[in-house]
Protein backbone atom coordinates (compact mmCIF):
# COMPACT_ATOMS: atom_id res chain seq x y z
CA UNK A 1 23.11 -2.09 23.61
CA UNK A 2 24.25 -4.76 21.15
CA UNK A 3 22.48 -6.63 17.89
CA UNK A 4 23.92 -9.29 16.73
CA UNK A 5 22.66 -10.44 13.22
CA UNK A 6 24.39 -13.65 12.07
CA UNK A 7 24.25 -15.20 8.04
CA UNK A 8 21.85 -13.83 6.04
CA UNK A 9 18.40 -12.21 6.89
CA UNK A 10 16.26 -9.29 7.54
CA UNK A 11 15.77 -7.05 11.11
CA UNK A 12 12.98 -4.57 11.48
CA UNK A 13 14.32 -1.33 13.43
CA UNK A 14 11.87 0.74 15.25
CA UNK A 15 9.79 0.22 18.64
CA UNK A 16 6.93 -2.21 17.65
CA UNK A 17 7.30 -5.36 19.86
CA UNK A 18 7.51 -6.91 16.00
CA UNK A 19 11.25 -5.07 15.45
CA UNK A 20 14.16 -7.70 15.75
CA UNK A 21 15.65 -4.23 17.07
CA UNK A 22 13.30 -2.67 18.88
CA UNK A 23 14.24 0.39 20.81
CA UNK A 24 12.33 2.18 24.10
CA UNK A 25 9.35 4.34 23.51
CA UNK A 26 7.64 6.25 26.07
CA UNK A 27 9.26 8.86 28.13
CA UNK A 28 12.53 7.18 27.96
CA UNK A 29 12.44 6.25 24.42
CA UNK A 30 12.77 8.11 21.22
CA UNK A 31 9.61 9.25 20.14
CA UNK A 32 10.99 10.44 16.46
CA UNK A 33 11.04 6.49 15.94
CA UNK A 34 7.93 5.06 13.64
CA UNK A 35 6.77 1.94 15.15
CA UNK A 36 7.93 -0.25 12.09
CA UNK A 37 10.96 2.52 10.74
CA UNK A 38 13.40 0.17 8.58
CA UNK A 39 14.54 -2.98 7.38
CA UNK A 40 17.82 -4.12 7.51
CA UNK A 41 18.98 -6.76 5.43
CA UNK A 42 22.31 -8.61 5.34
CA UNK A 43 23.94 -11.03 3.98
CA UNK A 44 27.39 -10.03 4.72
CA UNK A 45 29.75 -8.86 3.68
CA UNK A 46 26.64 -7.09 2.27
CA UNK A 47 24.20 -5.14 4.39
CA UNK A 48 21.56 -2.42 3.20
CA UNK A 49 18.94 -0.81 4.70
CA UNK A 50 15.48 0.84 3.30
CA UNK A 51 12.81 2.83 5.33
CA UNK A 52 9.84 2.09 5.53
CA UNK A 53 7.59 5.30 5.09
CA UNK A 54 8.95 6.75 8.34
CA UNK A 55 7.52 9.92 9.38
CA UNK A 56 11.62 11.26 10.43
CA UNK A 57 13.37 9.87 8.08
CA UNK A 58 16.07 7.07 8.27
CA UNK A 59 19.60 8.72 7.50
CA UNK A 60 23.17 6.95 7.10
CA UNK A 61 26.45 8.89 7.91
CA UNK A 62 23.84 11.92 7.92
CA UNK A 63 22.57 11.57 4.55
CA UNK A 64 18.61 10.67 4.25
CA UNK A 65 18.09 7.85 2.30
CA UNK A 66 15.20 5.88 1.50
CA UNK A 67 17.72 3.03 0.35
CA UNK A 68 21.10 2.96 1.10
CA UNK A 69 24.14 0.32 1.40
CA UNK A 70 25.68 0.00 4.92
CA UNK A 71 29.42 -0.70 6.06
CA UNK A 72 31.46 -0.88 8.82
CA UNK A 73 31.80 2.21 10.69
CA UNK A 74 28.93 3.76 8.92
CA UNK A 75 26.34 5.65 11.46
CA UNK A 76 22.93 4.27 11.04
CA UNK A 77 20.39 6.83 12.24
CA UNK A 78 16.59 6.27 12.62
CA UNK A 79 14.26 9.51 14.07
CA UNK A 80 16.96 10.48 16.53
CA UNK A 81 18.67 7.74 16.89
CA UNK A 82 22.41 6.25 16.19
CA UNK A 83 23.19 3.02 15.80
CA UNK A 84 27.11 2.38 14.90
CA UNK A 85 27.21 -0.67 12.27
CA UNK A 86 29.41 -3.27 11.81
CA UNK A 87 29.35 -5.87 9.11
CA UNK A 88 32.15 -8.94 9.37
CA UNK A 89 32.73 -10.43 6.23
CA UNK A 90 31.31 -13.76 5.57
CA UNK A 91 32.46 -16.94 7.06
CA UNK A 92 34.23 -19.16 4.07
CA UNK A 93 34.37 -23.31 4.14
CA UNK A 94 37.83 -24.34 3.45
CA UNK A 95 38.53 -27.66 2.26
């Protein structure tokens, strides 16, 4: 599954119908998720994320952070988990 995130602006991650990434709960979902479990905010090339109080911890390339600066290839992972991101750089106006 793919989210695409385009100019600047936040995304909630977790499995509240509220989450611009919302991911399964129930039997088929991930039940380590918090219903509201991080924000994601970009403006690229920038992107960070910050938890939000989660109960399992939100944890980039494996390190739990309750802040943390995101790149390509790095390995987003919220109760159990993985998300791969990738952040494009900015488009830029030419003249």
């Amino acid at each position: 599954k793919t989210h695409r995130a385009d100019g600047p602006g936040t995304v909630l991650v977790g499995r509240s119908s509220r989450c611009g990434l919302m991911l399964p709960s129930g039997e088929a979902g991930d039940l380590r998720v918090s219903h509201t479990h991080a924000l994601v905010e970009y403006n690229p090339p920038a992107c960070r994320v910050y938890d939000l109080g989660s109960r399992n911890g939100t944890r980039v390339n494996g390190v739990t952070v309750t802040t943390g600066d995101l790149k390509s290839g790095d390995v987003l992972t919220v109760g159990g988990t993985r998300v791969q991101v990738e952040v494009s750089p900015a488009a830029t106006d030419t003249v």
